[in-house]
PDB file of N, CA and C in Angstrom:
ATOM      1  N   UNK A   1     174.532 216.999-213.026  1.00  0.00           N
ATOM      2  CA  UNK A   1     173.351 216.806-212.211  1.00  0.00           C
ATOM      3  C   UNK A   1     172.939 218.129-211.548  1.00  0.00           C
ATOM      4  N   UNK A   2     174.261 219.085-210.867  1.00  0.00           N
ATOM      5  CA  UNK A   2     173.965 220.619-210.528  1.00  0.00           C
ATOM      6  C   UNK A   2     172.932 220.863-211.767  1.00  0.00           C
ATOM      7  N   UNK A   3     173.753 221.147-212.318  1.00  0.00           N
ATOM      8  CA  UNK A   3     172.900 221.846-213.702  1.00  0.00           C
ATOM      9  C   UNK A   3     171.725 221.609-214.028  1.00  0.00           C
ATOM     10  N   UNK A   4     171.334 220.399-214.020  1.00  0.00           N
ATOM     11  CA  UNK A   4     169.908 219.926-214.531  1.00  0.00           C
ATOM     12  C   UNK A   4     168.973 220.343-213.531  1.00  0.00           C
ATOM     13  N   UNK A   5     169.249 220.060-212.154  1.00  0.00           N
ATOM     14  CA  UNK A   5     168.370 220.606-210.831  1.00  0.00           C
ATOM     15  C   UNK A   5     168.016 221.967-210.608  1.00  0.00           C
ATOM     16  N   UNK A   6     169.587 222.313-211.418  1.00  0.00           N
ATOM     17  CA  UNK A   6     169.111 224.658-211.316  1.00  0.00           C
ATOM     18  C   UNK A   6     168.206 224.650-212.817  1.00  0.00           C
ATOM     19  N   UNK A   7     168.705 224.268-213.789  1.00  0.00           N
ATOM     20  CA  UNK A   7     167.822 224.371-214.770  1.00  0.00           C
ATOM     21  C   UNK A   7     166.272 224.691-214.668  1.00  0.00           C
ATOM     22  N   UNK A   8     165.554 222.781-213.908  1.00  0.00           N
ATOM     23  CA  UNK A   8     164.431 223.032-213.551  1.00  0.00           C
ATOM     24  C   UNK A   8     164.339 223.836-212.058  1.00  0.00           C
ATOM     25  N   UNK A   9     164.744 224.364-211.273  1.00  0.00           N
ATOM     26  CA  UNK A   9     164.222 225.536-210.491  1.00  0.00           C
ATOM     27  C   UNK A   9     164.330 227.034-211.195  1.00  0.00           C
ATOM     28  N   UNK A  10     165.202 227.031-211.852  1.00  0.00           N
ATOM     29  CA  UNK A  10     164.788 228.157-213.206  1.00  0.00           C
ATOM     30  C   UNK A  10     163.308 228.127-213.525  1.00  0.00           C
ATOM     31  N   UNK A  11     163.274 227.159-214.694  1.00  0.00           N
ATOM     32  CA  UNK A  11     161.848 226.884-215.093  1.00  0.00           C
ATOM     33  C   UNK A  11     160.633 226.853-213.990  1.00  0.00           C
ATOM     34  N   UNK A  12     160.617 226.230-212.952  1.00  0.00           N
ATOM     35  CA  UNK A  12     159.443 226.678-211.741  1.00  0.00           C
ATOM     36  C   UNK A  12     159.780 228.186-211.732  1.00  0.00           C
ATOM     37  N   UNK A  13     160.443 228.506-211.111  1.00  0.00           N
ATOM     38  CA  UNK A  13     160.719 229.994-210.865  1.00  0.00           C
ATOM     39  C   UNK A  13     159.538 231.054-212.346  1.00  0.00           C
ATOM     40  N   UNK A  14     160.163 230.836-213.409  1.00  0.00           N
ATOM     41  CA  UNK A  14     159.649 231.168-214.249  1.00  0.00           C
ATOM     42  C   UNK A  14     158.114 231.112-213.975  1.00  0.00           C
ATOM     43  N   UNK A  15     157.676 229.955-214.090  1.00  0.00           N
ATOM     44  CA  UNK A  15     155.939 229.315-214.013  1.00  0.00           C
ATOM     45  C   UNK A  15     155.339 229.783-212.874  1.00  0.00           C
ATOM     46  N   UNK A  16     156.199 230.418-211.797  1.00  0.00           N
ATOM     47  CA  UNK A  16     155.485 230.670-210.677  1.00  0.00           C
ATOM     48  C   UNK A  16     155.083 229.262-209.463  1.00  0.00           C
ATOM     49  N   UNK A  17     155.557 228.224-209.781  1.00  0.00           N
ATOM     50  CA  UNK A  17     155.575 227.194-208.994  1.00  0.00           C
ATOM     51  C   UNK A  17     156.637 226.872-208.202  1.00  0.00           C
ATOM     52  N   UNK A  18     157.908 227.873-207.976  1.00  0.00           N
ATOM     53  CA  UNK A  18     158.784 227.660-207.203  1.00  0.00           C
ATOM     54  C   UNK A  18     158.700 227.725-205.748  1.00  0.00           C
ATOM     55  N   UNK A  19     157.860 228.164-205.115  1.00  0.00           N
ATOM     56  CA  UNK A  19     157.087 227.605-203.727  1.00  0.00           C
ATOM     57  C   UNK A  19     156.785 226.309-203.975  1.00  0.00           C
ATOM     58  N   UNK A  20     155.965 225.898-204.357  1.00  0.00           N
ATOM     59  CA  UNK A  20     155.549 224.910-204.568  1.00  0.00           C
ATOM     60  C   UNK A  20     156.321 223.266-204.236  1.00  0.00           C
ATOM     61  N   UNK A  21     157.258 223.588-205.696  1.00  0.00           N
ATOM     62  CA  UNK A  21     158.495 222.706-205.760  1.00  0.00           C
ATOM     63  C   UNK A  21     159.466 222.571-204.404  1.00  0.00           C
ATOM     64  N   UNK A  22     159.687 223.629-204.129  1.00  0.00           N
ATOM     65  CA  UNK A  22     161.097 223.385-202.774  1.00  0.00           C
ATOM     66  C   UNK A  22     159.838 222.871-201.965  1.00  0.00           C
ATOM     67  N   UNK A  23     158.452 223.114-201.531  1.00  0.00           N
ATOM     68  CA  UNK A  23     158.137 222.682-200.439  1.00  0.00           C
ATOM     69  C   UNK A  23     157.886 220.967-200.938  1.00  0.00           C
ATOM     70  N   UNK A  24     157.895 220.761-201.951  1.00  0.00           N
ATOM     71  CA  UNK A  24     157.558 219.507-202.049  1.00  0.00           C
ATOM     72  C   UNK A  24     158.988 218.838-201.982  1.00  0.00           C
ATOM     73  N   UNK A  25     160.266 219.215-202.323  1.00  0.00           N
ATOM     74  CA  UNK A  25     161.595 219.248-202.437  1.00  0.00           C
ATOM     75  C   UNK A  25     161.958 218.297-200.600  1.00  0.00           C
ATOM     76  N   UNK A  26     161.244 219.461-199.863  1.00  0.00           N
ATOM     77  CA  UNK A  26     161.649 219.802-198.682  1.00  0.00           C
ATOM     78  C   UNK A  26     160.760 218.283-198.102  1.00  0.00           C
ATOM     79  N   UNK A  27     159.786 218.159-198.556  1.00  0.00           N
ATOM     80  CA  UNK A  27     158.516 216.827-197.846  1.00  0.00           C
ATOM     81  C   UNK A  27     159.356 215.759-198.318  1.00  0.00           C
ATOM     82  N   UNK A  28     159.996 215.487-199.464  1.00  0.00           N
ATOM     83  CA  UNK A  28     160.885 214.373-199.748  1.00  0.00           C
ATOM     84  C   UNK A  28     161.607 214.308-199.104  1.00  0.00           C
ATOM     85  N   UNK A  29     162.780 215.167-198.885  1.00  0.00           N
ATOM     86  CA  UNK A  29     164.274 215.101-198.211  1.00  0.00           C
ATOM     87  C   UNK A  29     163.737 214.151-196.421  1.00  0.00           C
ATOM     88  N   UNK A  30     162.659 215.153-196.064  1.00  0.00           N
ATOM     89  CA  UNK A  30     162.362 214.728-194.290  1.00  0.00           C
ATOM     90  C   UNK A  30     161.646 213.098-194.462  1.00  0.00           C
ATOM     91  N   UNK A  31     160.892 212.914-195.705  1.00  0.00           N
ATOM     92  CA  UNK A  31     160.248 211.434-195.579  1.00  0.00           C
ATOM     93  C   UNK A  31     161.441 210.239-195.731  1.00  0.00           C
ATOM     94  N   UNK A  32     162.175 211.148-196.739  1.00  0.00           N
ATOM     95  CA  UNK A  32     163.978 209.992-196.400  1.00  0.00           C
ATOM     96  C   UNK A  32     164.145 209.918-195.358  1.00  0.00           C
ATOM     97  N   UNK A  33     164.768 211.066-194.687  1.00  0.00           N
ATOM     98  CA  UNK A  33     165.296 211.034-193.843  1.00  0.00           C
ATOM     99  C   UNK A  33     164.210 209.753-192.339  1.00  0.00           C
ATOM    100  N   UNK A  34     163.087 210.317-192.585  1.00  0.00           N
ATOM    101  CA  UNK A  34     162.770 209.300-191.651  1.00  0.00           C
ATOM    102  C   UNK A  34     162.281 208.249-191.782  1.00  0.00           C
ATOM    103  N   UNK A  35     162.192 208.022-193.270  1.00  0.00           N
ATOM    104  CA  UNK A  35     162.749 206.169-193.645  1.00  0.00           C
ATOM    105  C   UNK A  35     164.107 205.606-192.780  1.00  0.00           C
ATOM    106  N   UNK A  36     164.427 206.188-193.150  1.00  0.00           N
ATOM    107  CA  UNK A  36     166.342 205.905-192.645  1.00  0.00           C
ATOM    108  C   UNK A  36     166.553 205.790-191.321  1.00  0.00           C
ATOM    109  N   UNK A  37     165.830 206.466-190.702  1.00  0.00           N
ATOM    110  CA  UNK A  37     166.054 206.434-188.750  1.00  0.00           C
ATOM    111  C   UNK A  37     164.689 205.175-188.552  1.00  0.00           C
ATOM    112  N   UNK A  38     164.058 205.355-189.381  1.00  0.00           N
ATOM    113  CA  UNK A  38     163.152 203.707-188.751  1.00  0.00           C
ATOM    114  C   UNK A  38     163.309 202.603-189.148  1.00  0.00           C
ATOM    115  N   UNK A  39     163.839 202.524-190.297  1.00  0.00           N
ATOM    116  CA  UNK A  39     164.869 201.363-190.681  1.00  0.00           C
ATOM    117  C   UNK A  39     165.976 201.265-189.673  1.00  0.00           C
ATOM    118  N   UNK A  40     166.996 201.951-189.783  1.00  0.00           N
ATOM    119  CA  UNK A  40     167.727 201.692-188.473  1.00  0.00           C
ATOM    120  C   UNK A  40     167.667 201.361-186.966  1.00  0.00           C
ATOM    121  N   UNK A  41     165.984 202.213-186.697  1.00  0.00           N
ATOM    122  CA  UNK A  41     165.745 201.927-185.415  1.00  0.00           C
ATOM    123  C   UNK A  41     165.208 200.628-185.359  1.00  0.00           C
ATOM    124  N   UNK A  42     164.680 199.818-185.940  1.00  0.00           N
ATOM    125  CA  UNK A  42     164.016 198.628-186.427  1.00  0.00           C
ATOM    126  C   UNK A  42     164.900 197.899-186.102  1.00  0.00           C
ATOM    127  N   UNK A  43     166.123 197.953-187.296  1.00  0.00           N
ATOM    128  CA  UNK A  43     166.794 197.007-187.412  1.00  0.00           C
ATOM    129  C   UNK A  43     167.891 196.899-185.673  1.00  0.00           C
ATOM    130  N   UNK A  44     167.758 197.542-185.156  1.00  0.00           N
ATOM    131  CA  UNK A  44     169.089 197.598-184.391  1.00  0.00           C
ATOM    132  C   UNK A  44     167.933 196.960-183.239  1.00  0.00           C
ATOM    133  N   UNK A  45     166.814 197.167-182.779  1.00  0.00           N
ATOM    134  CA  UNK A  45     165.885 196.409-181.987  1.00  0.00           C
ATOM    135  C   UNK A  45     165.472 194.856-182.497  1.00  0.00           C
ATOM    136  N   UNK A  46     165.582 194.619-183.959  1.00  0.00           N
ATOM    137  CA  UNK A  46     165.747 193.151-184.221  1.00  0.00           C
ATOM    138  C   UNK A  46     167.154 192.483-183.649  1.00  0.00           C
ATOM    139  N   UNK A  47     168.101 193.702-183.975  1.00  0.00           N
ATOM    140  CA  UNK A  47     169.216 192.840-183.328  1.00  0.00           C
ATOM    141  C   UNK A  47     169.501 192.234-182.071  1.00  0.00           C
ATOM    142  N   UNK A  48     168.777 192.954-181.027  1.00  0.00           N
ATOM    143  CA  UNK A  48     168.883 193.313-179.686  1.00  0.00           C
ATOM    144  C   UNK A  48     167.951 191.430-179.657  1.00  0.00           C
ATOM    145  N   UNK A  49     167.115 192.134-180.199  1.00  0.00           N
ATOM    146  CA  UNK A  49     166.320 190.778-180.002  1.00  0.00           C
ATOM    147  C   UNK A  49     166.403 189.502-180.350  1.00  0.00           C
ATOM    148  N   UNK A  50     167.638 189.445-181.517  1.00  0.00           N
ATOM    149  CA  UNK A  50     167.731 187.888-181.690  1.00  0.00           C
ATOM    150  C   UNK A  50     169.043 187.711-181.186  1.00  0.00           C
ATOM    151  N   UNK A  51     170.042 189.015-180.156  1.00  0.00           N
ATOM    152  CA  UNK A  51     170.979 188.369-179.051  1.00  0.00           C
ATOM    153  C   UNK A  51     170.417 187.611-177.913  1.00  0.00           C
ATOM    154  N   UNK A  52     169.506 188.429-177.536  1.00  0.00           N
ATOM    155  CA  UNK A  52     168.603 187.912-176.514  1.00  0.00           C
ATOM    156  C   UNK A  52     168.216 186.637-176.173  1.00  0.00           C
ATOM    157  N   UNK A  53     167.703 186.268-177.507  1.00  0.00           N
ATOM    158  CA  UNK A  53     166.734 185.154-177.769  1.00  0.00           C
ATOM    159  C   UNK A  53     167.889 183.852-177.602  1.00  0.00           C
ATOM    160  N   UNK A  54     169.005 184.864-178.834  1.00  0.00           N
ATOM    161  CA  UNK A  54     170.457 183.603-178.988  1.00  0.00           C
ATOM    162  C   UNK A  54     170.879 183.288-177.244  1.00  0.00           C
ATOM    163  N   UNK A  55     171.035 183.938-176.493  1.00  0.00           N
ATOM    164  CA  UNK A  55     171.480 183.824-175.423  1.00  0.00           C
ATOM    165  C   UNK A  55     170.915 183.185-174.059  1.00  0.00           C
ATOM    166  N   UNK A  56     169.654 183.937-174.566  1.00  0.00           N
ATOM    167  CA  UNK A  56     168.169 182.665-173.656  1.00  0.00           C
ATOM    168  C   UNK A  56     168.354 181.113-173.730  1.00  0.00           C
ATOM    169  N   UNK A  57     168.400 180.719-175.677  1.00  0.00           N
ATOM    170  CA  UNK A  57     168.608 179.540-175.750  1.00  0.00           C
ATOM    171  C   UNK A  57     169.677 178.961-175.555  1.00  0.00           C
ATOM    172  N   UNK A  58     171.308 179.272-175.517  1.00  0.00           N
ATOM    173  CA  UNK A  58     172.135 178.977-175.219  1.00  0.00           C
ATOM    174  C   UNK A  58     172.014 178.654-173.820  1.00  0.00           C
ATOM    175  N   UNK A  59     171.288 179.395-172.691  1.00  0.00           N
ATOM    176  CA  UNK A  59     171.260 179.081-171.689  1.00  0.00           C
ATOM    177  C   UNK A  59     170.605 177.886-170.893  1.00  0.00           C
ATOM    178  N   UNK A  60     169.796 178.005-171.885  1.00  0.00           N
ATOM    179  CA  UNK A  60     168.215 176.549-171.224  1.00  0.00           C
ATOM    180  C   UNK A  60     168.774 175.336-171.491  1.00  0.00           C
ATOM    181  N   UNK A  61     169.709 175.029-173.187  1.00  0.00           N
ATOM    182  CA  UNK A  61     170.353 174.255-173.245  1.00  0.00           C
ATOM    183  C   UNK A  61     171.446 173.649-172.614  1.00  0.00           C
ATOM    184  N   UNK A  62     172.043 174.426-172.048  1.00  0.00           N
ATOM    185  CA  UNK A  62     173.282 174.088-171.220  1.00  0.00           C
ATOM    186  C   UNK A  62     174.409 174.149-172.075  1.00  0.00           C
ATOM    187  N   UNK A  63     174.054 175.242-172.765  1.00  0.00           N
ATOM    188  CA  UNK A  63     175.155 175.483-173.584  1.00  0.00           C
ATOM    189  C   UNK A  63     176.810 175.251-172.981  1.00  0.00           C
ATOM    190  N   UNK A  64     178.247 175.716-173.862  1.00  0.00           N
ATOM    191  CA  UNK A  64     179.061 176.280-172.954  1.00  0.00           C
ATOM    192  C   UNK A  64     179.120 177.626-172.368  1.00  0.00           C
ATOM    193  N   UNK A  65     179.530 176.919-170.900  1.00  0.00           N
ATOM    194  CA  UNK A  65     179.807 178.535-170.670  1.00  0.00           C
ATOM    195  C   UNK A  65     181.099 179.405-170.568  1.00  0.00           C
ATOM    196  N   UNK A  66     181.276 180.571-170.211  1.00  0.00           N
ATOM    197  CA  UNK A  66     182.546 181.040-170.894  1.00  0.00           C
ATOM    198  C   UNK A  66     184.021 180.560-169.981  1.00  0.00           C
ATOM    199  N   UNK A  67     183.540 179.709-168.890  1.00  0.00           N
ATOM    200  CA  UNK A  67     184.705 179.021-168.395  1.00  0.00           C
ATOM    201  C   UNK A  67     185.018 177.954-169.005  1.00  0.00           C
ATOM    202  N   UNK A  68     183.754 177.305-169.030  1.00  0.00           N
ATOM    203  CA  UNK A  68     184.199 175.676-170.220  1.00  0.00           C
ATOM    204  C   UNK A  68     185.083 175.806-171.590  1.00  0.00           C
ATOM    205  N   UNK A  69     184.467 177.284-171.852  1.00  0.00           N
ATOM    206  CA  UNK A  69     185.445 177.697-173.268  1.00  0.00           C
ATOM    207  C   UNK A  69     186.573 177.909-173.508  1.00  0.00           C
ATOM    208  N   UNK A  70     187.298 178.339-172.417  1.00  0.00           N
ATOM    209  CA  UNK A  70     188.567 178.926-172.276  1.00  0.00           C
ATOM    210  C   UNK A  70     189.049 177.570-172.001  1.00  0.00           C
ATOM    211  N   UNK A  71     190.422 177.708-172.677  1.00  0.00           N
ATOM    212  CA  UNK A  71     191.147 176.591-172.416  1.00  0.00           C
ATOM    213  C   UNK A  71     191.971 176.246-171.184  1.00  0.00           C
ATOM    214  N   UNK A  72     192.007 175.142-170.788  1.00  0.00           N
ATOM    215  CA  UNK A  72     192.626 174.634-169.473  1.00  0.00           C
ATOM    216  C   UNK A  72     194.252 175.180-168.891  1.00  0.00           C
ATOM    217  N   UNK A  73     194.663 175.993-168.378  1.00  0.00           N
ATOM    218  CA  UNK A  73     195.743 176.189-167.607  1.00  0.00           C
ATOM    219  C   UNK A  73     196.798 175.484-168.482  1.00  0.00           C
ATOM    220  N   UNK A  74     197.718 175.719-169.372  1.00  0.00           N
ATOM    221  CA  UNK A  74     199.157 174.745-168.998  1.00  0.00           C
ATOM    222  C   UNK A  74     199.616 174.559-168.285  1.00  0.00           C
ATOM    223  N   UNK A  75     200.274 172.938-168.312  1.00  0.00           N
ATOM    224  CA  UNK A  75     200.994 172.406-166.663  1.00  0.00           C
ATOM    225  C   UNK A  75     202.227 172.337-167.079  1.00  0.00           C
ATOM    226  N   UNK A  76     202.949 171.969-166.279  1.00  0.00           N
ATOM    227  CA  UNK A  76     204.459 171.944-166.339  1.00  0.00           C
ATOM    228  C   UNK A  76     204.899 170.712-166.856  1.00  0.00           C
ATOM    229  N   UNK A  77     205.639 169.998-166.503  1.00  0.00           N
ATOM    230  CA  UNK A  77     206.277 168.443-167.068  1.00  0.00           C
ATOM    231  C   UNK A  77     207.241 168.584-166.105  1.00  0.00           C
ATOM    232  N   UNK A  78     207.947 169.968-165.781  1.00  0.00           N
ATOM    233  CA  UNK A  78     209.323 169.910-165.137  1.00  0.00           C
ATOM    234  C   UNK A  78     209.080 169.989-163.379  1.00  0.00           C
ATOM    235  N   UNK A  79     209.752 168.820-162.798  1.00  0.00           N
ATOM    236  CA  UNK A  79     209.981 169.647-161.311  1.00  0.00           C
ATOM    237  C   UNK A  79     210.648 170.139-160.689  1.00  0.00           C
ATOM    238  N   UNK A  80     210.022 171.092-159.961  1.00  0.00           N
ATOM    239  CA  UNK A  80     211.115 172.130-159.312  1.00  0.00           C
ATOM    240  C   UNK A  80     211.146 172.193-158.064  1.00  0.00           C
ATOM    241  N   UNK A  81     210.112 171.206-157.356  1.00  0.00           N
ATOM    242  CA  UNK A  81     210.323 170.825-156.021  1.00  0.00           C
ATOM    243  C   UNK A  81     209.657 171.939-155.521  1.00  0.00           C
ATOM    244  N   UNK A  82     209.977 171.976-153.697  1.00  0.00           N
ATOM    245  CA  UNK A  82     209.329 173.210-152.948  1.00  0.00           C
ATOM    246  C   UNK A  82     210.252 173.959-153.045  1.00  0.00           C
ATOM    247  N   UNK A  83     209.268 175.121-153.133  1.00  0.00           N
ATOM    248  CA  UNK A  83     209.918 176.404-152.748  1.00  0.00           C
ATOM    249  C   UNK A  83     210.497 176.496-151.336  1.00  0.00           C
ATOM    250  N   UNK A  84     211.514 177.446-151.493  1.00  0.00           N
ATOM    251  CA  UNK A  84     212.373 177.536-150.222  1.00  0.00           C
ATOM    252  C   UNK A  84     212.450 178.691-149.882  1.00  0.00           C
ATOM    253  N   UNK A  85     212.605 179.039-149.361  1.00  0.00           N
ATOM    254  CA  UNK A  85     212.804 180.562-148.599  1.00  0.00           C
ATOM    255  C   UNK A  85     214.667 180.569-147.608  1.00  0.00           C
ATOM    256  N   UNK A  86     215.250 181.877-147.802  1.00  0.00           N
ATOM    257  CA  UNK A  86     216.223 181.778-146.938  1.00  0.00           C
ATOM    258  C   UNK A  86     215.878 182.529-145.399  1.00  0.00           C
ATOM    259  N   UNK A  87     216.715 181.679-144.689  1.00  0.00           N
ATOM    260  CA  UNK A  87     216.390 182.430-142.694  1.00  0.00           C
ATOM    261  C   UNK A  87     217.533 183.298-142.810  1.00  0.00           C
ATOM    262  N   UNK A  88     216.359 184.755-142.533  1.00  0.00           N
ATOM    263  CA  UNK A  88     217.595 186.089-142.158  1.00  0.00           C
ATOM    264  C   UNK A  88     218.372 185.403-141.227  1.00  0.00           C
ATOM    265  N   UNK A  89     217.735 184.712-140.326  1.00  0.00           N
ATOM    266  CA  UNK A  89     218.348 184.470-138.835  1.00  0.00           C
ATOM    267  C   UNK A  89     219.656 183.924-139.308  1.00  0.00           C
ATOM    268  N   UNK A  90     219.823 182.526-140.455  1.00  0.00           N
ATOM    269  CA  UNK A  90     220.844 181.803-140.827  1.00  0.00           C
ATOM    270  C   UNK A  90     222.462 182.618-141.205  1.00  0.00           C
ATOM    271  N   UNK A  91     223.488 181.922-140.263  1.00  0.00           N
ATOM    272  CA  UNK A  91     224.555 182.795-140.173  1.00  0.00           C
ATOM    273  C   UNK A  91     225.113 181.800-142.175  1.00  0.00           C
ATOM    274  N   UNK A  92     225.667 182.530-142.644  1.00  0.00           N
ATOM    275  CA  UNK A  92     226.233 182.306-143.812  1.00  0.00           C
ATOM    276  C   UNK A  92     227.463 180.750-143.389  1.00  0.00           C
TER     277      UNK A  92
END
C-alpha cells in the first residue's frame, strides 16, 4: 500500500500536480478527522440525553430507589442478650 501511494506521488510530481494532490490529500485527512469528532460529539450528547430522560422517567414513576434496592440488613437468629460492661469500681 506504501508503494502504491509513493508510486502515484511520483507520477503527480512528474505531471506537475503534486501541489495539487497533497492539498487535496490534506482537505480529506481534516474532513475525516472532523467527521469523527462530530460523530462522537453527537453521539456522547445522545447519550447524556437518553440518561436523563431514563432517569426523569424512573423518577415520575416511582420507580425504585437506591435504598429500596439494596437489600435488607441480615438479622441474627442467635441471642446474646444485653451487653454488659465491667465496673472499674468492682473489687474482683
Amino acid at each position: 500500500m506504501f508503494f502504491f501511494i509513493l508510486i502515484l506521488l511520483l507520477i503527480a510530481a512528474v505531471f506537475g500536480v503534486l501541489g495539487t494532490v497533497l492539498k487535496v490529500a490534506f482537505v480529506l485527512v481534516l474532513a475525516g478527522l472532523l467527521v469523527i469528532a462530530t460523530v462522537g460529539l453527537l453521539g456522547y450528547y445522545w447519550f447524556r440525553y437518553r440518561m436523563r430522560d431514563y432517569r426523569r422517567r424512573i423518577g415520575q414513576t416511582g420507580g425504585p430507589s437506591p435504598s429500596r434496592m439494596s437489600p435488607p440488613a441480615p438479622t441474627s437468629t442467635i441471642d446474646v442478650g444485653e451487653p454488659m460492661r465491667d465496673d472499674p469500681r468492682a473489687e474482683p
